[in-house]
PDB file of N, CA and C in Angstrom:
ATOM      1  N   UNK A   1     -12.387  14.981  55.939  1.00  0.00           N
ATOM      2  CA  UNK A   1     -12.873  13.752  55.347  1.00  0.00           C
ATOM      3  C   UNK A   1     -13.572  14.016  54.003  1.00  0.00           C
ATOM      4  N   UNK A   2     -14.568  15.015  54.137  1.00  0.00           N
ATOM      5  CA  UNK A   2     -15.028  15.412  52.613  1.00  0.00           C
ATOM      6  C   UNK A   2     -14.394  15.947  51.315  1.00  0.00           C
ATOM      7  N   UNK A   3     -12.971  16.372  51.790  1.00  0.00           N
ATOM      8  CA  UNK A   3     -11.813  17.322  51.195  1.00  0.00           C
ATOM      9  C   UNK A   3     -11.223  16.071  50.740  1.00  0.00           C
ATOM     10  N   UNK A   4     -11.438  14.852  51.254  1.00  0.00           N
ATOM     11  CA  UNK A   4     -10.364  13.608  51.217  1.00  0.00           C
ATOM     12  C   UNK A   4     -10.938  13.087  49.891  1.00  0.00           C
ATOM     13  N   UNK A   5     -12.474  12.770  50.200  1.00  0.00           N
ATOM     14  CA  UNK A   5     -13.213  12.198  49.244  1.00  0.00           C
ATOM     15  C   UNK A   5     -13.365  12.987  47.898  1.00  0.00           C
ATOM     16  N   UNK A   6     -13.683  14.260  48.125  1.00  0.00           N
ATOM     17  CA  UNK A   6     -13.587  15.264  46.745  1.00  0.00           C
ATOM     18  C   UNK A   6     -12.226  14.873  45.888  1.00  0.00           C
ATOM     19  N   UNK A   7     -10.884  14.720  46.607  1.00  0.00           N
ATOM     20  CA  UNK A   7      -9.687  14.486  46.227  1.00  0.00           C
ATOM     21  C   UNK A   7      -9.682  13.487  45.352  1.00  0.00           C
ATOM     22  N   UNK A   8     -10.777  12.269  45.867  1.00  0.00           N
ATOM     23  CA  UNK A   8     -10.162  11.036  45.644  1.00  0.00           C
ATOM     24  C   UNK A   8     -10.568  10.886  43.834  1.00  0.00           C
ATOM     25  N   UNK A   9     -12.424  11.515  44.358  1.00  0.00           N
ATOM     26  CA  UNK A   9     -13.365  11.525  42.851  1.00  0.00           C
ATOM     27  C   UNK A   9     -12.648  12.186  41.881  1.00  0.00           C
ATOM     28  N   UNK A  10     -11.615  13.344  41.995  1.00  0.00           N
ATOM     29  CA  UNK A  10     -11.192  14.100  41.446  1.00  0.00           C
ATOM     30  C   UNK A  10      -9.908  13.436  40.081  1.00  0.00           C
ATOM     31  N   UNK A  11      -9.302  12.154  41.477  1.00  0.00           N
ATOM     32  CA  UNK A  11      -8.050  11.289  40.980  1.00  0.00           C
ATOM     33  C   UNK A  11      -9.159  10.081  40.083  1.00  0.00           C
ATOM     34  N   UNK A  12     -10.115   9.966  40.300  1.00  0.00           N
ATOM     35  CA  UNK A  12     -10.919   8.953  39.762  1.00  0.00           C
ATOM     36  C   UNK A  12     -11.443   9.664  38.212  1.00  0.00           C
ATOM     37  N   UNK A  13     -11.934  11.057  38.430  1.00  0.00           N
ATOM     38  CA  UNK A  13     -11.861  11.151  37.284  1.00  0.00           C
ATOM     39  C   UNK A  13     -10.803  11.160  36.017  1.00  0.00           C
ATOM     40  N   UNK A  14      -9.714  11.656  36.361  1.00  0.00           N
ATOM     41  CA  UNK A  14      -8.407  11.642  35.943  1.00  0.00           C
ATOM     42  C   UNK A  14      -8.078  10.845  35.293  1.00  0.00           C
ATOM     43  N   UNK A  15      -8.158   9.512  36.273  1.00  0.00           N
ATOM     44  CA  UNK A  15      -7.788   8.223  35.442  1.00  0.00           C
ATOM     45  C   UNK A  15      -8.460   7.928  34.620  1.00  0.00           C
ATOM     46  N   UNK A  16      -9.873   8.131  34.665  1.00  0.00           N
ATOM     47  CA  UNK A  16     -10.879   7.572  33.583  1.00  0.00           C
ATOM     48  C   UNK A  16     -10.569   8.474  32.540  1.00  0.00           C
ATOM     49  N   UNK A  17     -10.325   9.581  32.413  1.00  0.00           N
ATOM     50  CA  UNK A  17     -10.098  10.601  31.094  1.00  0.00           C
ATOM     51  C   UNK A  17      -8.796  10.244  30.620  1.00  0.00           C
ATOM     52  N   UNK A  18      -7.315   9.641  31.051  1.00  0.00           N
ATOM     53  CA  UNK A  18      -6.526   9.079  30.587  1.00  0.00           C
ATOM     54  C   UNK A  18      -6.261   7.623  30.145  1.00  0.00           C
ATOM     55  N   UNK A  19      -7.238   6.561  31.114  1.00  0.00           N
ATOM     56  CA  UNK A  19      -7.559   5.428  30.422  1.00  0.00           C
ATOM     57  C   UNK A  19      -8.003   5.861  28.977  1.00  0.00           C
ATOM     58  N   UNK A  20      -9.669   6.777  28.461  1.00  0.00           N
ATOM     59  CA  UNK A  20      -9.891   6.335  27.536  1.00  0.00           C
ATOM     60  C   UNK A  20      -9.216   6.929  26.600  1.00  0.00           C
ATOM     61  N   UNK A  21      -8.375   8.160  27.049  1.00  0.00           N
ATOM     62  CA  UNK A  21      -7.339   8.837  26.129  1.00  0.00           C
ATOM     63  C   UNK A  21      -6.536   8.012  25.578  1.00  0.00           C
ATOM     64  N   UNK A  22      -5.952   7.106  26.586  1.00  0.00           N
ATOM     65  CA  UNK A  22      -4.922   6.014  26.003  1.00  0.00           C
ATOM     66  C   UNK A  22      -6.261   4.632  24.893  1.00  0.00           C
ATOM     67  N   UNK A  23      -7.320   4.562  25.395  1.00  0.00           N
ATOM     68  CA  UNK A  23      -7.459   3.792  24.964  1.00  0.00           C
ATOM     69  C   UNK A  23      -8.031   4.016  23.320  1.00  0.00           C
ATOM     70  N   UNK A  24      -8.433   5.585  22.977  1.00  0.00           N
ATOM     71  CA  UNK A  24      -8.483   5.773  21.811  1.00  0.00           C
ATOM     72  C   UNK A  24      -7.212   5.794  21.388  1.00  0.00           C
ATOM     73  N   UNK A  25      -5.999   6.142  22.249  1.00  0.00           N
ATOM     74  CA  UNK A  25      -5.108   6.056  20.867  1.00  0.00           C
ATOM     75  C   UNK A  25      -4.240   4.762  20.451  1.00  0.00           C
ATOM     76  N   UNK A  26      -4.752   3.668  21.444  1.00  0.00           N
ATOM     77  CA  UNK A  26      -4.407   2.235  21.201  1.00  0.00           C
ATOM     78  C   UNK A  26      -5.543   2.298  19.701  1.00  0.00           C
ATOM     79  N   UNK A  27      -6.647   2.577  19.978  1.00  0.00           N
ATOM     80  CA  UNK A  27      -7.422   2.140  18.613  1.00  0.00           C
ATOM     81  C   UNK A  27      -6.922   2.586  17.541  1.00  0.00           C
ATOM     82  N   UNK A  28      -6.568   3.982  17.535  1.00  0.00           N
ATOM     83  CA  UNK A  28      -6.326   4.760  16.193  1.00  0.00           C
ATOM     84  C   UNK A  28      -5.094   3.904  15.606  1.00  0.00           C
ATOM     85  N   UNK A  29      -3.866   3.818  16.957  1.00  0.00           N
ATOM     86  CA  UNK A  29      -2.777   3.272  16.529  1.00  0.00           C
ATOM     87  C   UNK A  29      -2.871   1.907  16.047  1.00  0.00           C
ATOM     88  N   UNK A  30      -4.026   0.934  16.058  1.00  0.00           N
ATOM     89  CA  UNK A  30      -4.283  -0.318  15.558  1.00  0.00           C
ATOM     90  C   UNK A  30      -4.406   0.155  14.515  1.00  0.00           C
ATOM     91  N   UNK A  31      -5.483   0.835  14.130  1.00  0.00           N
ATOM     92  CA  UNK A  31      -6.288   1.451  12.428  1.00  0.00           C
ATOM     93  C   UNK A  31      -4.857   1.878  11.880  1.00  0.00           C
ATOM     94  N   UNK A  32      -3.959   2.767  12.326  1.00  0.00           N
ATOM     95  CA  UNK A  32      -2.674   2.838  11.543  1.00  0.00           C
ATOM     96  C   UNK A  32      -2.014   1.676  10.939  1.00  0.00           C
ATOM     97  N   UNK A  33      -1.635   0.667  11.736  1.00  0.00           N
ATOM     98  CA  UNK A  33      -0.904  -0.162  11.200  1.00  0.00           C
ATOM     99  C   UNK A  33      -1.883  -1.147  10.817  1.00  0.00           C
ATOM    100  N   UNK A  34      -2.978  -1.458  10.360  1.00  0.00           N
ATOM    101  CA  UNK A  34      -3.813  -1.988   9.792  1.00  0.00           C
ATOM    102  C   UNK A  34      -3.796  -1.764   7.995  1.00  0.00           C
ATOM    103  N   UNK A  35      -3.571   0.144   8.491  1.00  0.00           N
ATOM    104  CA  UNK A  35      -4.099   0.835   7.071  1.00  0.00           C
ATOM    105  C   UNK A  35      -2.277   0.297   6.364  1.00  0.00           C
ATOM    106  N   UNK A  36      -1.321   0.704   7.183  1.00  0.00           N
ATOM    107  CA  UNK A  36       0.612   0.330   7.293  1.00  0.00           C
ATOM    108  C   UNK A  36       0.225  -0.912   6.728  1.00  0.00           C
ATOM    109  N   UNK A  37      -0.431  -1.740   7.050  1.00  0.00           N
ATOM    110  CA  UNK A  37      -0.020  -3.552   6.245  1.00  0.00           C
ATOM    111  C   UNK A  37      -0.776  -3.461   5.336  1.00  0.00           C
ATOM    112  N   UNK A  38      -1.863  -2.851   4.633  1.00  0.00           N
ATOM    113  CA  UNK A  38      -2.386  -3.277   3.345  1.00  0.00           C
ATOM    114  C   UNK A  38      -1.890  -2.108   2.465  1.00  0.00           C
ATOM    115  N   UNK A  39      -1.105  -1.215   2.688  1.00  0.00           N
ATOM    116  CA  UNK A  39      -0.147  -0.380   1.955  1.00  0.00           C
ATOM    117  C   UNK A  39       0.951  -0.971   1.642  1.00  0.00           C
ATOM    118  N   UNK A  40       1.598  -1.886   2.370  1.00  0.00           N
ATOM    119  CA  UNK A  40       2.838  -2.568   1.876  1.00  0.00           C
ATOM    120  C   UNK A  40       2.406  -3.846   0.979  1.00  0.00           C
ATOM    121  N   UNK A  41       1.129  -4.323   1.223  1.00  0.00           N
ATOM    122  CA  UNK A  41       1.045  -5.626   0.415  1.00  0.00           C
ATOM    123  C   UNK A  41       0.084  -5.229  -0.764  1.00  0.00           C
ATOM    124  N   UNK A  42      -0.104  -4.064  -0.996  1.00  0.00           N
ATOM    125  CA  UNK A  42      -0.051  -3.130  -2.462  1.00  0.00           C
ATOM    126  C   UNK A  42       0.800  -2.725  -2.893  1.00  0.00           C
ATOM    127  N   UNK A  43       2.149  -2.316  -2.654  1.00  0.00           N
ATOM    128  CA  UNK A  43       3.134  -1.974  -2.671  1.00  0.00           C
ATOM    129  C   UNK A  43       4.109  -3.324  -3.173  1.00  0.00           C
ATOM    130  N   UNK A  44       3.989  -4.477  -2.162  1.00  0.00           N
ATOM    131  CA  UNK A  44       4.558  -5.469  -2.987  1.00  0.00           C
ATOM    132  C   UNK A  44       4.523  -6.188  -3.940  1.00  0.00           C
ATOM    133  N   UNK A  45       3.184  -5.891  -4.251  1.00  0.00           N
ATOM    134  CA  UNK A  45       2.279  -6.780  -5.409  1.00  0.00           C
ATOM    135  C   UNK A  45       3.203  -6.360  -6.141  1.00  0.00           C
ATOM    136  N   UNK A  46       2.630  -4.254  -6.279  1.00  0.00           N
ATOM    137  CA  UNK A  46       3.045  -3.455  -7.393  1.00  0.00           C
ATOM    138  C   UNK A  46       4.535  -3.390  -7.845  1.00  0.00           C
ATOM    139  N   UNK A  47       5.545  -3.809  -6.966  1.00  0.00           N
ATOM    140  CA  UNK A  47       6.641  -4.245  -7.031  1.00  0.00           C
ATOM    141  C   UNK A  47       6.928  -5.386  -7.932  1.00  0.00           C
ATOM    142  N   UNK A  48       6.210  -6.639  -7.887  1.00  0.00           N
ATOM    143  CA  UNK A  48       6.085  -7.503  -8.393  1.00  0.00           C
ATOM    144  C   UNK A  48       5.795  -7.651  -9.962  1.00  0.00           C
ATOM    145  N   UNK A  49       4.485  -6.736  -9.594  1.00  0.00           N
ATOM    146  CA  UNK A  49       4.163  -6.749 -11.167  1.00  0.00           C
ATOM    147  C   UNK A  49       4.952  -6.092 -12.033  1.00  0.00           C
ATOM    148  N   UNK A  50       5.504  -4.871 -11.689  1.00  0.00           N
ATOM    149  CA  UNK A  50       6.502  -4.104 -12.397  1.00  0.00           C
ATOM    150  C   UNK A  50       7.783  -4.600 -12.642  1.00  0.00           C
ATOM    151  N   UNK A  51       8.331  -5.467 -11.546  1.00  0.00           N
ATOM    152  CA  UNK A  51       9.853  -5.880 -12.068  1.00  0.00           C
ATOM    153  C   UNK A  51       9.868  -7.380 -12.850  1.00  0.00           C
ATOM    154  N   UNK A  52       8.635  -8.455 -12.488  1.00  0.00           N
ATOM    155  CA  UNK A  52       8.675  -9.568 -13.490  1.00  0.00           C
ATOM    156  C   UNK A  52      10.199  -9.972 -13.893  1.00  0.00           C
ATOM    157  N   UNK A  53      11.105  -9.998 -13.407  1.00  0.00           N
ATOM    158  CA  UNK A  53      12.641 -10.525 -13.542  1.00  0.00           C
ATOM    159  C   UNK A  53      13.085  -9.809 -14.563  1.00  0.00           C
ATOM    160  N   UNK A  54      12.438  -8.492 -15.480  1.00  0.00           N
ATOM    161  CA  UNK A  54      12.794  -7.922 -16.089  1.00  0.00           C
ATOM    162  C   UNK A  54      13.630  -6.737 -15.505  1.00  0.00           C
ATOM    163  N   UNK A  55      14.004  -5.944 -16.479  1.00  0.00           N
ATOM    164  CA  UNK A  55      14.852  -4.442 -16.267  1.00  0.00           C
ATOM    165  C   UNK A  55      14.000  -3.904 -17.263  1.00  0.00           C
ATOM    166  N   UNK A  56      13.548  -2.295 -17.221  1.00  0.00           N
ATOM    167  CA  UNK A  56      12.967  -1.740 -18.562  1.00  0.00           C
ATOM    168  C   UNK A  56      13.582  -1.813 -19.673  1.00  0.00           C
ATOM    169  N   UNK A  57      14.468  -1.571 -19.755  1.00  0.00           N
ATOM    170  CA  UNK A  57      15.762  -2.207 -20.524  1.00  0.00           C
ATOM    171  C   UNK A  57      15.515  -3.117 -21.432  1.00  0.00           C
ATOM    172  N   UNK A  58      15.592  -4.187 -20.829  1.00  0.00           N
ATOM    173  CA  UNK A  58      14.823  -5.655 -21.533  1.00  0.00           C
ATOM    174  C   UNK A  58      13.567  -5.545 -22.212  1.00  0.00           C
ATOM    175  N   UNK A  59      12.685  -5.268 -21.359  1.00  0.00           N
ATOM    176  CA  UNK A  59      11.341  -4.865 -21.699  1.00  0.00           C
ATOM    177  C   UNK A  59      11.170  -4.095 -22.874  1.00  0.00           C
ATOM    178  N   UNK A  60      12.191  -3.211 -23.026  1.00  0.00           N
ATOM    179  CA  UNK A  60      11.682  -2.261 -24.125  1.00  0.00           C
ATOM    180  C   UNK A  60      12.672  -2.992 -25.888  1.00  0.00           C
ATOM    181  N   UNK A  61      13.813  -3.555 -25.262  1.00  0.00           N
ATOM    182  CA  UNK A  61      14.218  -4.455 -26.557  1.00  0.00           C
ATOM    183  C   UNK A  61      13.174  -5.313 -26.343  1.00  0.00           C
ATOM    184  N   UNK A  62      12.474  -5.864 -25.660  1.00  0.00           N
ATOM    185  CA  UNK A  62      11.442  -7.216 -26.064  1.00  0.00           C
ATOM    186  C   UNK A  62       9.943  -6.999 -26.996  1.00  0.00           C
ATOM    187  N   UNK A  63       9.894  -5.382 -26.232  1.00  0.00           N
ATOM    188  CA  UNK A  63       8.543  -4.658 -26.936  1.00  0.00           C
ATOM    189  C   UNK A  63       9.323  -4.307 -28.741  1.00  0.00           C
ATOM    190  N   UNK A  64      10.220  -3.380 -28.549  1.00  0.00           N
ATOM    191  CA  UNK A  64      10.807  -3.355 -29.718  1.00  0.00           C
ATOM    192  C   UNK A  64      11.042  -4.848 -31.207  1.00  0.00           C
ATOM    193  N   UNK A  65      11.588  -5.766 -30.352  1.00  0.00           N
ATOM    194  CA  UNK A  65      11.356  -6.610 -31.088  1.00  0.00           C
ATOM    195  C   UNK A  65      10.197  -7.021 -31.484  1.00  0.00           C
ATOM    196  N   UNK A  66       8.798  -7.396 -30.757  1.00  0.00           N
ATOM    197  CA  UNK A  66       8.391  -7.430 -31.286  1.00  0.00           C
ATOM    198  C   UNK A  66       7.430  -6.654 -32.098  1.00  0.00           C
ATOM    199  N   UNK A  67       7.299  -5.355 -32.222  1.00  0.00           N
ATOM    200  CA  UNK A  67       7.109  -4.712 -32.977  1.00  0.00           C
ATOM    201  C   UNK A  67       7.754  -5.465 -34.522  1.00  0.00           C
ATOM    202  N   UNK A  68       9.165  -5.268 -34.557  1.00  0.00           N
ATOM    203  CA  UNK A  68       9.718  -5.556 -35.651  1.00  0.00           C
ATOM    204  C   UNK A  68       9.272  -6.920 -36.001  1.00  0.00           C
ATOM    205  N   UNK A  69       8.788  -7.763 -34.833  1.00  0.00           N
ATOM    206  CA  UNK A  69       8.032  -9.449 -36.116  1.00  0.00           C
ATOM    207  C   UNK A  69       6.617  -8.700 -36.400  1.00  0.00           C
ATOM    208  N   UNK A  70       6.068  -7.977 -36.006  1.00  0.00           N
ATOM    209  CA  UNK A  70       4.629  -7.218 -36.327  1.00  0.00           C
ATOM    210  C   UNK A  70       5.343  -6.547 -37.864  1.00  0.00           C
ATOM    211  N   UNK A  71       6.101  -6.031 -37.640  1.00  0.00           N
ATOM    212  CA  UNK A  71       6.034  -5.074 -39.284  1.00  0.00           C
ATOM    213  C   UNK A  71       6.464  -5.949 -40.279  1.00  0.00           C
ATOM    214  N   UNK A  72       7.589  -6.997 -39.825  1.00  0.00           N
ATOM    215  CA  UNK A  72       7.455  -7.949 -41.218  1.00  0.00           C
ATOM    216  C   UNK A  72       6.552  -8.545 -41.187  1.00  0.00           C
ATOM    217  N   UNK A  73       5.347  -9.107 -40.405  1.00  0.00           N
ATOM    218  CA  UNK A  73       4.215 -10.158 -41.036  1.00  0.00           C
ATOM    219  C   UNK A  73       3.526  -8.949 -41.765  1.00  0.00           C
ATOM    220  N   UNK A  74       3.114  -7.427 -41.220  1.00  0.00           N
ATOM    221  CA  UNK A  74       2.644  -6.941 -42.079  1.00  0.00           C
ATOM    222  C   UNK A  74       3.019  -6.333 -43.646  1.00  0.00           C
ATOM    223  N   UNK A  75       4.162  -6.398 -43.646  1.00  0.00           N
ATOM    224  CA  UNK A  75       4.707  -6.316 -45.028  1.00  0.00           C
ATOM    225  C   UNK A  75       4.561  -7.621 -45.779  1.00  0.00           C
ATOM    226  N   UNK A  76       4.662  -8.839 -45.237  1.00  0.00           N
ATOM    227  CA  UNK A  76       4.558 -10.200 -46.124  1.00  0.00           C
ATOM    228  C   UNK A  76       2.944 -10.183 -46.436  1.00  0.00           C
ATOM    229  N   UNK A  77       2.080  -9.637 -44.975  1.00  0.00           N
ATOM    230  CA  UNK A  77       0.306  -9.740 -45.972  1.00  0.00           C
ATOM    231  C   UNK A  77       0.481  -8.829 -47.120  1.00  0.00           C
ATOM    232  N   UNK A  78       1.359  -7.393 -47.219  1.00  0.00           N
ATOM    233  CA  UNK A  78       0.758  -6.789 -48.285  1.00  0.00           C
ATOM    234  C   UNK A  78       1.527  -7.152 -49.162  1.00  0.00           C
ATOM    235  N   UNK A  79       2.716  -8.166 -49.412  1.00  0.00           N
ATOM    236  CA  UNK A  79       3.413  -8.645 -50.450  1.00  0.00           C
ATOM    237  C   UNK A  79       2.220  -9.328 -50.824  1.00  0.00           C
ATOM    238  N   UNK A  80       1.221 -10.495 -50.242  1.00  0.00           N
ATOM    239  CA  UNK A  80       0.598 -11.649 -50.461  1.00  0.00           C
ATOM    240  C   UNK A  80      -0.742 -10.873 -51.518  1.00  0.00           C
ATOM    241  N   UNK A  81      -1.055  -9.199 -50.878  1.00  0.00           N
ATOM    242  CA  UNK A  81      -2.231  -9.300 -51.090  1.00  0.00           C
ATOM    243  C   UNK A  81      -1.864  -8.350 -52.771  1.00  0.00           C
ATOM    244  N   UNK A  82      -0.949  -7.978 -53.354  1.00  0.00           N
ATOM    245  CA  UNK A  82      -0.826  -7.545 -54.641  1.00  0.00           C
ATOM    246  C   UNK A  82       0.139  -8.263 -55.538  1.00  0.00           C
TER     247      UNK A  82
END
């Protein structure tokens, strides 16, 4: 009977060391996909902000151009100013 009961405390502890085993790694595994969803909705922003319906492509004839209305207004001030 005492061999029974030692047995039982033994299975009692068991479970309690694998409940909270499982139950830290339910937590950690929440904190993962917690940390998983505000990595993707940084990720999509940054997606966002970078493609703007553009191609670099575009972007860089659009920067280019305007560069080139920047250098003729600055050639027409220094026509104006001599």
């Amino acid at each position: 009977m005492e061999e029974e009961k030692m047995n039982l405390r033994l299975d009692i502890d068991v479970q309690k060391l694998e409940a909270e085993k499982l139950r830290k790694w339910k937590n950690k595994a929440g904190e993962d996909l917690d940390s998983l969803k505000t990595d993707y909705k940084k990720l999509r922003l940054s997606m966002r902000t970078v493609e703007l319906g553009k191609t670099s492509e575009q972007w860089h004839e659009e920067i280019q151009e305007e560069k080139n209305k920047a250098d003729g207004w600055e050639r027409r001030f220094q026509e104006v100013q001599t």
